[in-house]
C-alpha atoms as a PDB file:
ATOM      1  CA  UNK A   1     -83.974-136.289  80.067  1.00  0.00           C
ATOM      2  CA  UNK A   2     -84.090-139.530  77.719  1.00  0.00           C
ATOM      3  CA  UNK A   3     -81.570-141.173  79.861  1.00  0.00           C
ATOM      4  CA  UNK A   4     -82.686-140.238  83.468  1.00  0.00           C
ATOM      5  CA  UNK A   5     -81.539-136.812  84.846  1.00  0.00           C
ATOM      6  CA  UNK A   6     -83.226-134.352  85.735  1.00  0.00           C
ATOM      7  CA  UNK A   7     -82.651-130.706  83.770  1.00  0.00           C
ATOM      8  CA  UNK A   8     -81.977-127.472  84.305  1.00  0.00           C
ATOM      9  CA  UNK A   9     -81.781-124.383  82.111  1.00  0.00           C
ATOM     10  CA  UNK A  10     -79.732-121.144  82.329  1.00  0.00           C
ATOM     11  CA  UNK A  11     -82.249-118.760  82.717  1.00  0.00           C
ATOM     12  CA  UNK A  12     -80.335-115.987  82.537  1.00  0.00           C
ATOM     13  CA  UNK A  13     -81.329-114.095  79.367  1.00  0.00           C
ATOM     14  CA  UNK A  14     -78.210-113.671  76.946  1.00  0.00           C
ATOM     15  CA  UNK A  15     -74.491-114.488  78.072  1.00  0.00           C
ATOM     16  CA  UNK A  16     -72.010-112.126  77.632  1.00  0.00           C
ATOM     17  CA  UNK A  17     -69.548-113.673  79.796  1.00  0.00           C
ATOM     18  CA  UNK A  18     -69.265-111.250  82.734  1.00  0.00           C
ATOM     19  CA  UNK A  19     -68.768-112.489  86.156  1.00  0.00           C
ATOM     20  CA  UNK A  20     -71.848-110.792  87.382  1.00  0.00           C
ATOM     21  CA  UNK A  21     -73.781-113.863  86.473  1.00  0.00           C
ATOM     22  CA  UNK A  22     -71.431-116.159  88.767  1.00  0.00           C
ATOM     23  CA  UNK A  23     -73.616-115.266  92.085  1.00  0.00           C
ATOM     24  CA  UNK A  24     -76.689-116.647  90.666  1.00  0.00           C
ATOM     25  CA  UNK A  25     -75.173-119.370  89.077  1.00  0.00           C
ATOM     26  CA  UNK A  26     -73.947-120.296  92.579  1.00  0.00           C
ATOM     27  CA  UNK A  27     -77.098-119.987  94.178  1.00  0.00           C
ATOM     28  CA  UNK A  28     -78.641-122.033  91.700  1.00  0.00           C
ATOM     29  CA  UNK A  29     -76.249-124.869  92.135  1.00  0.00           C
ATOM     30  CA  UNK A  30     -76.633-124.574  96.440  1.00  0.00           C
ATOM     31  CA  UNK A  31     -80.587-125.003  95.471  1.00  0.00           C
ATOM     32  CA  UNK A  32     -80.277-127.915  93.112  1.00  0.00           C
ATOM     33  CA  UNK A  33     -77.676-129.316  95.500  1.00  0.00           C
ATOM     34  CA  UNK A  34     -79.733-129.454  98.245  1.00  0.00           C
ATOM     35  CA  UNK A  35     -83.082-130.350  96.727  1.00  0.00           C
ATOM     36  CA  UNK A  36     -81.456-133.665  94.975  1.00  0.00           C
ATOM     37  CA  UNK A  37     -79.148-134.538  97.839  1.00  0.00           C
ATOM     38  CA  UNK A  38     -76.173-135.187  95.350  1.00  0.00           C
ATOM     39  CA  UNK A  39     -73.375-133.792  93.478  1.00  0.00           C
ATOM     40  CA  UNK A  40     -74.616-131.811  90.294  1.00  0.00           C
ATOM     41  CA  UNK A  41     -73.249-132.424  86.960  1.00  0.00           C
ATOM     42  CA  UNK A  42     -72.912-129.172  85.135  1.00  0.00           C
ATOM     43  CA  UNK A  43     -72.810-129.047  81.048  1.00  0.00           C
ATOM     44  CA  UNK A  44     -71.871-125.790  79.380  1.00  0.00           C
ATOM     45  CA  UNK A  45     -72.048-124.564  76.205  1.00  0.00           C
ATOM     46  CA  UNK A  46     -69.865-121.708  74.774  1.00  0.00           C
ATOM     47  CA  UNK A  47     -69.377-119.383  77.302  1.00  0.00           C
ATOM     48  CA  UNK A  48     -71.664-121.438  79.641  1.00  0.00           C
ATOM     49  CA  UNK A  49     -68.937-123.899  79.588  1.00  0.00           C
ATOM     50  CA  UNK A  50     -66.690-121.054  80.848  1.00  0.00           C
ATOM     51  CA  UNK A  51     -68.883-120.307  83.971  1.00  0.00           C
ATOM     52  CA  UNK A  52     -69.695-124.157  84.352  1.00  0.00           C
ATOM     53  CA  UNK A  53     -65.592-124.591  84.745  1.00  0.00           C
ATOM     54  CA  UNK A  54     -65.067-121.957  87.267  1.00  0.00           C
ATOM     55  CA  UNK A  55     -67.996-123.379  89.230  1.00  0.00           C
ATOM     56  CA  UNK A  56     -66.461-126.652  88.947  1.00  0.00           C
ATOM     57  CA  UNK A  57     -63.456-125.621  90.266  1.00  0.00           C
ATOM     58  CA  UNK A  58     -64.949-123.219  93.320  1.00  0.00           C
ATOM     59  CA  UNK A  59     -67.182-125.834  93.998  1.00  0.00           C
ATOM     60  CA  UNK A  60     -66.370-129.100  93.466  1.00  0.00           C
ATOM     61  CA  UNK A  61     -67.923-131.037  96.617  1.00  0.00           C
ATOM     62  CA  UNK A  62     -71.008-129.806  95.167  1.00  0.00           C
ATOM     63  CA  UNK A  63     -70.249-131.123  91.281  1.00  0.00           C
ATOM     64  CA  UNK A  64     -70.728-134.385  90.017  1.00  0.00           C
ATOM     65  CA  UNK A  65     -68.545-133.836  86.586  1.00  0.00           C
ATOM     66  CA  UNK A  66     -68.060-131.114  83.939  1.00  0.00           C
ATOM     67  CA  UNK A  67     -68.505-131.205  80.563  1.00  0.00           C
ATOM     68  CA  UNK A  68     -67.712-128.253  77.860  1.00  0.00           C
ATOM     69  CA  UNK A  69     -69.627-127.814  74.421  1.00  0.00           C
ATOM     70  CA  UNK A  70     -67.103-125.740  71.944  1.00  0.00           C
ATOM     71  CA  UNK A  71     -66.386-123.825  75.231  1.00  0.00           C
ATOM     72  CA  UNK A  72     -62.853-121.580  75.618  1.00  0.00           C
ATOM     73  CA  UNK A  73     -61.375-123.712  78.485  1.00  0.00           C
ATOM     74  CA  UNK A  74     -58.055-121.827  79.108  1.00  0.00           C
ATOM     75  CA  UNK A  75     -55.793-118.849  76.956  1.00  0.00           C
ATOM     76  CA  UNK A  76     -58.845-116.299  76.694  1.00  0.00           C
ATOM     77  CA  UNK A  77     -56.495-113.577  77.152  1.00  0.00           C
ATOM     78  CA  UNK A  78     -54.197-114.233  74.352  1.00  0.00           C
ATOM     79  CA  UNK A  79     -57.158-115.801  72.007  1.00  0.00           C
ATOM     80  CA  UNK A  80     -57.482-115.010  68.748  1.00  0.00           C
ATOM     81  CA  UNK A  81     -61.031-114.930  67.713  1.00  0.00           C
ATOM     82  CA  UNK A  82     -63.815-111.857  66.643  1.00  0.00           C
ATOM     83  CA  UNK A  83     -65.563-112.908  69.580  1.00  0.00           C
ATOM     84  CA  UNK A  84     -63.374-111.428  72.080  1.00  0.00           C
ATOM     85  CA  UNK A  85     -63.618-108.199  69.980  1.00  0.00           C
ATOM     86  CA  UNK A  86     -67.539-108.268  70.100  1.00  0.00           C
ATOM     87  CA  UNK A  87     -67.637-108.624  74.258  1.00  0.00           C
ATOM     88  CA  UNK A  88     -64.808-105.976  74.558  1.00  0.00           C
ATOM     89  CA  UNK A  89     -67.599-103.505  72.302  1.00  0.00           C
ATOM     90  CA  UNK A  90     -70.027-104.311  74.110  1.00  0.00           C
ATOM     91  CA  UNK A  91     -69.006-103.964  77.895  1.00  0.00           C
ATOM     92  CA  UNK A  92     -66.604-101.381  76.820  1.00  0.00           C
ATOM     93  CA  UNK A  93     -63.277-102.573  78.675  1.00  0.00           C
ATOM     94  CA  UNK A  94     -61.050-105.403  77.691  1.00  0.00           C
ATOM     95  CA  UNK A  95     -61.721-108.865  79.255  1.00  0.00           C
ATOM     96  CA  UNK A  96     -58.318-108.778  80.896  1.00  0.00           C
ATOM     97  CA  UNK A  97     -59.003-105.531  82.757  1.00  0.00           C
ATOM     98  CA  UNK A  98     -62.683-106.113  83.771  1.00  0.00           C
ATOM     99  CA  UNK A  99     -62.312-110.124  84.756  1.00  0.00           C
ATOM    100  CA  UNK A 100     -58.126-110.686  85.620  1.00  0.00           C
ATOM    101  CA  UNK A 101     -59.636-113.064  88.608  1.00  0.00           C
ATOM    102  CA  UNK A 102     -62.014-114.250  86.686  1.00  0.00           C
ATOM    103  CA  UNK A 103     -59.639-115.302  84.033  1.00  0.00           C
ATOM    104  CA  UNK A 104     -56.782-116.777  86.130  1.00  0.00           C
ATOM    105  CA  UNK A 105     -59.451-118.854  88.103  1.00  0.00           C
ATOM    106  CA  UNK A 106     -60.119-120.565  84.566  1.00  0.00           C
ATOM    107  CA  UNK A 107     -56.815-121.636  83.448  1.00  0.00           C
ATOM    108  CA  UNK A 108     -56.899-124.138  86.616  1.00  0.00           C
ATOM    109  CA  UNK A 109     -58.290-127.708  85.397  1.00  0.00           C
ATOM    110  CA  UNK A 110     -61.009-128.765  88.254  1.00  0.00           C
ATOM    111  CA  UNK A 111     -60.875-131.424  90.453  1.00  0.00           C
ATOM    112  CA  UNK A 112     -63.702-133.401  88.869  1.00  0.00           C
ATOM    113  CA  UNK A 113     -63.965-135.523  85.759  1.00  0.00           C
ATOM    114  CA  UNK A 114     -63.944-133.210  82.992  1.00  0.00           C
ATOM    115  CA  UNK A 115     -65.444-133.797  79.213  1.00  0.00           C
ATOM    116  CA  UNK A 116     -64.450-131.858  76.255  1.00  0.00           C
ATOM    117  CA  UNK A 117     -66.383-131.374  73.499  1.00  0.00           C
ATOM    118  CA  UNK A 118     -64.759-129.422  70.239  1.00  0.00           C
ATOM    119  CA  UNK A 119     -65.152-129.204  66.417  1.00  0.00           C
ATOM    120  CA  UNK A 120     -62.169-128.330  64.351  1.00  0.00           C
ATOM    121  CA  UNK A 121     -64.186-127.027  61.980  1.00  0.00           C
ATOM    122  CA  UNK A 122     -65.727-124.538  64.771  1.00  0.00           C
ATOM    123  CA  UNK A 123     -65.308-121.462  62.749  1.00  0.00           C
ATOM    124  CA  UNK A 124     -65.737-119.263  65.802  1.00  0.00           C
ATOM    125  CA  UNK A 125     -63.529-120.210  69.222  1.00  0.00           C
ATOM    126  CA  UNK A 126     -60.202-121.490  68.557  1.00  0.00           C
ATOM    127  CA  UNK A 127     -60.836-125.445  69.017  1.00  0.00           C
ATOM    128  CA  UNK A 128     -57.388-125.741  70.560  1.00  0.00           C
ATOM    129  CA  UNK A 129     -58.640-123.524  72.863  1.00  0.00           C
ATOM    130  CA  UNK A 130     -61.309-126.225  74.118  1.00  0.00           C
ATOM    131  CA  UNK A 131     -59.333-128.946  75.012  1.00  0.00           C
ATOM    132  CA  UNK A 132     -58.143-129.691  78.667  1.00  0.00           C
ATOM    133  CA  UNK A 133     -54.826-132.023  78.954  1.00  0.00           C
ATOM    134  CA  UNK A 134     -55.922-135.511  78.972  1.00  0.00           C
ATOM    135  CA  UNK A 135     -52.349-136.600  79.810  1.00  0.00           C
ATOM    136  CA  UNK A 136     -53.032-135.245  83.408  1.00  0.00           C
ATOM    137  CA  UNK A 137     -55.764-137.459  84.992  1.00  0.00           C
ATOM    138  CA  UNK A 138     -57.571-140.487  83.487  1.00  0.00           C
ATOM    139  CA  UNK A 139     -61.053-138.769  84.068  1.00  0.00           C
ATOM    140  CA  UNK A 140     -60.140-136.217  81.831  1.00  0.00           C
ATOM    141  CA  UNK A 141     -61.330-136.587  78.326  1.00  0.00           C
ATOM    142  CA  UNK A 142     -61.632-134.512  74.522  1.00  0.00           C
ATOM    143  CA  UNK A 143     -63.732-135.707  72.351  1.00  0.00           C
ATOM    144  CA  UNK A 144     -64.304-134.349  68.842  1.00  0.00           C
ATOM    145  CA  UNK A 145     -67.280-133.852  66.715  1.00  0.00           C
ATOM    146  CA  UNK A 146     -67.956-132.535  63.255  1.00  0.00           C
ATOM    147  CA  UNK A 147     -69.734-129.179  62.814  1.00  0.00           C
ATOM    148  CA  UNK A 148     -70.166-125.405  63.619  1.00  0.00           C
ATOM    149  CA  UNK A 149     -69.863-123.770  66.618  1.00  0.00           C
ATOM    150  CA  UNK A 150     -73.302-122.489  66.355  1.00  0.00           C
ATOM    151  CA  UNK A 151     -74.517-125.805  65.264  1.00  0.00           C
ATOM    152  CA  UNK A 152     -73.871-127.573  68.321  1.00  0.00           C
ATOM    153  CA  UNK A 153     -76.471-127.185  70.223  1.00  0.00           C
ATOM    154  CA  UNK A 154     -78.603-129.514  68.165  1.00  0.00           C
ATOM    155  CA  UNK A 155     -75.580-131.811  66.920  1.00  0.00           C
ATOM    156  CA  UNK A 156     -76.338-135.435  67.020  1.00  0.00           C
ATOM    157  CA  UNK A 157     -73.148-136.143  68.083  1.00  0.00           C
ATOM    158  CA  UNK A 158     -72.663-133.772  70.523  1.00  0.00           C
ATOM    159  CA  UNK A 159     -75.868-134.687  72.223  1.00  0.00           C
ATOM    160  CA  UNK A 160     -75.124-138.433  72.484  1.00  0.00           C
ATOM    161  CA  UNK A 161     -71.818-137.517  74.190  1.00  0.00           C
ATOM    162  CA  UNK A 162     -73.001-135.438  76.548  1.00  0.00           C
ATOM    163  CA  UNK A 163     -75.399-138.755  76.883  1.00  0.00           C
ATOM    164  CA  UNK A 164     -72.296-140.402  77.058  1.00  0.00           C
ATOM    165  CA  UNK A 165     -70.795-138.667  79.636  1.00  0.00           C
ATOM    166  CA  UNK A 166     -73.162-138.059  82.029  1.00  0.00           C
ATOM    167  CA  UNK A 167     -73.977-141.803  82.246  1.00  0.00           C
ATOM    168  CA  UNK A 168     -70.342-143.230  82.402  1.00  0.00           C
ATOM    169  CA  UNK A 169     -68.968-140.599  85.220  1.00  0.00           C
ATOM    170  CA  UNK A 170     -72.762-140.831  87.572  1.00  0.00           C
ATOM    171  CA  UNK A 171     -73.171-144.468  87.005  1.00  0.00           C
ATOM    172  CA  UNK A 172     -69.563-145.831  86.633  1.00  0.00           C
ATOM    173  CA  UNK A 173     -69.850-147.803  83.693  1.00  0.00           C
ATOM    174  CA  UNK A 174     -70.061-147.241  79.580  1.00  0.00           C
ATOM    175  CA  UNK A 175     -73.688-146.717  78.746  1.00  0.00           C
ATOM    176  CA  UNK A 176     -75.210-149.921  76.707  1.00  0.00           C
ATOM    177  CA  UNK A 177     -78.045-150.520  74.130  1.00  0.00           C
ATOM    178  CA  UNK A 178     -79.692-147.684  72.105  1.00  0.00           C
ATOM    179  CA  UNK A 179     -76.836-144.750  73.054  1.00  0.00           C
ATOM    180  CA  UNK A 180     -74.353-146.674  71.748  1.00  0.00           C
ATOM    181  CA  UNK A 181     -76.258-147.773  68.725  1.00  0.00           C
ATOM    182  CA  UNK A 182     -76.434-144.445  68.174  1.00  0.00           C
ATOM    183  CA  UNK A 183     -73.063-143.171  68.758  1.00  0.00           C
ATOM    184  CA  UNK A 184     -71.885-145.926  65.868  1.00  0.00           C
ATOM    185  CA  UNK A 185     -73.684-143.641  63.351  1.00  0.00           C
ATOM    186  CA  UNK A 186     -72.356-140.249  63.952  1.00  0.00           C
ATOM    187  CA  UNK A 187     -69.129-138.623  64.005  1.00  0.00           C
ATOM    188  CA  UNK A 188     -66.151-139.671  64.140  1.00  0.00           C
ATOM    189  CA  UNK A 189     -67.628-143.018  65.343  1.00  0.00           C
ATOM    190  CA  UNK A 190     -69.140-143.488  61.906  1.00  0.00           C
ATOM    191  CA  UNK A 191     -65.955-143.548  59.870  1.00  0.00           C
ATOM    192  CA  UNK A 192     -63.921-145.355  62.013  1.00  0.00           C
ATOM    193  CA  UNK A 193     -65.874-148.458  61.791  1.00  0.00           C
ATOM    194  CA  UNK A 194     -65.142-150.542  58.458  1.00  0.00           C
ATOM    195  CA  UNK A 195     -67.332-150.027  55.595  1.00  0.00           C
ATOM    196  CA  UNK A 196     -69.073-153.464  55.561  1.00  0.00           C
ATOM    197  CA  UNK A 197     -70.522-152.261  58.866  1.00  0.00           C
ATOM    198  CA  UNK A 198     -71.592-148.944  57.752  1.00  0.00           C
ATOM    199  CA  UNK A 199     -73.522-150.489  54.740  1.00  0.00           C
ATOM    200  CA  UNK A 200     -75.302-153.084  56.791  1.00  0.00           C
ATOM    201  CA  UNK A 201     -76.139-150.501  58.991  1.00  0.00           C
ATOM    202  CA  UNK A 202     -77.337-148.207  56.476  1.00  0.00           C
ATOM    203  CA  UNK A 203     -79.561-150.626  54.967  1.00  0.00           C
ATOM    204  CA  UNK A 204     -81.118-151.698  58.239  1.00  0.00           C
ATOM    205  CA  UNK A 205     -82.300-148.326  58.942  1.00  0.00           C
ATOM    206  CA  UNK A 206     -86.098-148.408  59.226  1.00  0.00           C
ATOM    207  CA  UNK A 207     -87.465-145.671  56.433  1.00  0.00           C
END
């Protein structure tokens, strides 16, 4: 909202990742779609990113760009993580024999720009797991952060990409002033730059 677009929240109580949700997803995109006139960008998080990609790809005269939050972009069948053993429990049938469309429809890379955003230090999903192959289209791009999985909802840096993001692929350009003053003091922004920087930076913080 702090950089011009308009929101919109999932609304659709907890995710467990079942393809159920996809026809109301849909319909939610058709009504944003046509009460904006314009593409929509869709930003996932965790399994949202999985629905958002899948979307993205169905869809993607109606999507402006996608971007992924510590999401499982592609290998969910052969990924190792508890997670997959908590959903199976839950729903009672393997992921593979409840969703085999549903999986093979996200291992394609949609026809939109696409953002990833992972953490190595994820302790949850595989972060290998969230990366799409950059090598394949300019417009694709992984960035990392530093954090949890569960922490990224409310990580500074993952919120001033997504800032990034959604400004660079709607508007065509890099976004300017107080983003990218921002950007400078997070991850892995922060400790690239040399250390004279940092310190003057530091100092120049108001208290």
């Amino acid at each position: 909202k702090s950089v011009g677009f308009k929101t919109y929240k999932w609304e659709l109580g907890v995710n467990l990742i079942n393809s159920k949700y996809l026809p109301k997803l849909v319909e939610r995109l058709d009504e944003i779609y046509e009460k904006h006139g314009e593409k929509v960008s869709l930003v996932g998080w965790s399994g949202g990113g999985i629905f958002a990609k899948i979307i993205a790809n169905r869809y993607p005269d109606k999507v402006e760009q996608l971007i992924t939050i510590g999401s499982p972009v592609w290998g969910v069948n052969n990924m190792q993580t508890p997670l997959v053993n908590v959903l199976e429990f839950l729903r009672g049938k393997t992921l593979r024999e409840r969703n085999v469309k549903f999986l093979r429809e996200l291992e394609e890379i949609p026809q939109v720009p696409v953002t990833c955003i992972y953490t190595k230090t994820d302790g949850l999903v595989p972060w290998k797991h969230c990366l799409e192959a950059e090598t394949l289209r300019e417009d694709i791009n992984n960035v990392e952060v530093y954090g949890s999985h569960i922490g990224m909802g409310a990580n500074a840096s993952v919120l001033v990409t997504v800032a990034n993001a959604l400004i660079k692929n709607t508007q065509g350009k890099k976004p300017e002033g107080y983003i990218t003053k921002l950007e400078n003091m997070f991850f892995p922004k922060f400790w690239e730059r040399k250390k004279g920087d940092i310190v003057k930076d530091l100092i120049s913080i108001p208290s």
